[in-house]
Protein backbone atom coordinates (compact mmCIF):
# COMPACT_ATOMS: atom_id res chain seq x y z
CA UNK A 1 0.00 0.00 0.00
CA UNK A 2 2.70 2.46 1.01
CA UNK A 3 4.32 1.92 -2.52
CA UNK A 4 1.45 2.78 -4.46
CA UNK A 5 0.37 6.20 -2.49
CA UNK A 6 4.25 7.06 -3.30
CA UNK A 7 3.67 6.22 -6.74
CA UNK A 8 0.27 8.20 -6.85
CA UNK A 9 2.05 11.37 -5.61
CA UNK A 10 4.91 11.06 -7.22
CA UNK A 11 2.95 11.37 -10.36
CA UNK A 12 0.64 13.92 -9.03
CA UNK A 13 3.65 15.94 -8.55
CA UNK A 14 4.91 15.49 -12.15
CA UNK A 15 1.73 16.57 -14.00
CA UNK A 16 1.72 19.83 -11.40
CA UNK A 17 4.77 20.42 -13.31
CA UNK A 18 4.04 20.04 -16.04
CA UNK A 19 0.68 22.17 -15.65
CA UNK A 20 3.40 25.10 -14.07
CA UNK A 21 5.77 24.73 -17.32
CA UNK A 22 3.07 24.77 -19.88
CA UNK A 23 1.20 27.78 -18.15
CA UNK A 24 5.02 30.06 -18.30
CA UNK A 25 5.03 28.86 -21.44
CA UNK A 26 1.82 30.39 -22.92
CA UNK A 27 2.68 33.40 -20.50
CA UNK A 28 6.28 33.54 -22.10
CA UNK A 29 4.67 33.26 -26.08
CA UNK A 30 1.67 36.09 -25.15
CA UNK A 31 4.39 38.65 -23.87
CA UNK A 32 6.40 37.73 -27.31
CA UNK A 33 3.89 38.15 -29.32
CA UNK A 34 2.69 41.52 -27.12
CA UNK A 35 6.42 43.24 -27.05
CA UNK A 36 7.71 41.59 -30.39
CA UNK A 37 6.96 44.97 -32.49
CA UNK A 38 8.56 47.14 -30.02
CA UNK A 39 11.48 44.50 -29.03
CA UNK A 40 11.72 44.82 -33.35
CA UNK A 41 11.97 48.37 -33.89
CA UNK A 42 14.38 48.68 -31.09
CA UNK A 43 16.66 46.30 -32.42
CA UNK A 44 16.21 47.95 -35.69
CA UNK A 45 17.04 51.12 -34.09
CA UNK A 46 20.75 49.79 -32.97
CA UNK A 47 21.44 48.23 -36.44
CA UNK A 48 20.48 51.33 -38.02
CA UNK A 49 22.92 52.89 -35.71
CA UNK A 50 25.32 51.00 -36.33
C-alpha cells in the first residue's frame, strides 16, 4: 500500500509540473507576441545605428 500512495504522488507531482511549465510557457509566447513589435523596432534602431 505504502508503494502505491508514493507512486500516486509522485505522479501527481509530475503533472503539477508540467501544468506550471506549460502555463510560463503560454505566459512567455503572449508577452512575445505583445512586445515583439517594439522588441523589433528597437533592435532595428541599434542596427540602423550601427
Amino acid at each position: 500500500m505504502g508503494k502505491l500512495v508514493t507512486r500516486v504522488n509522485r505522479g501527481q507531482g509530475l503533472v503539477e509540473y508540467a501544468l506550471i511549465i506549460a502555463l510560463v510557457a503560454v505566459v512567455v509566447i503572449a508577452a512575445l507576441v505583445l512586445l515583439g513589435p517594439a522588441i523589433s523596432s528597437i533592435f532595428m534602431n541599434i542596427n540602423s545605428a550601427l
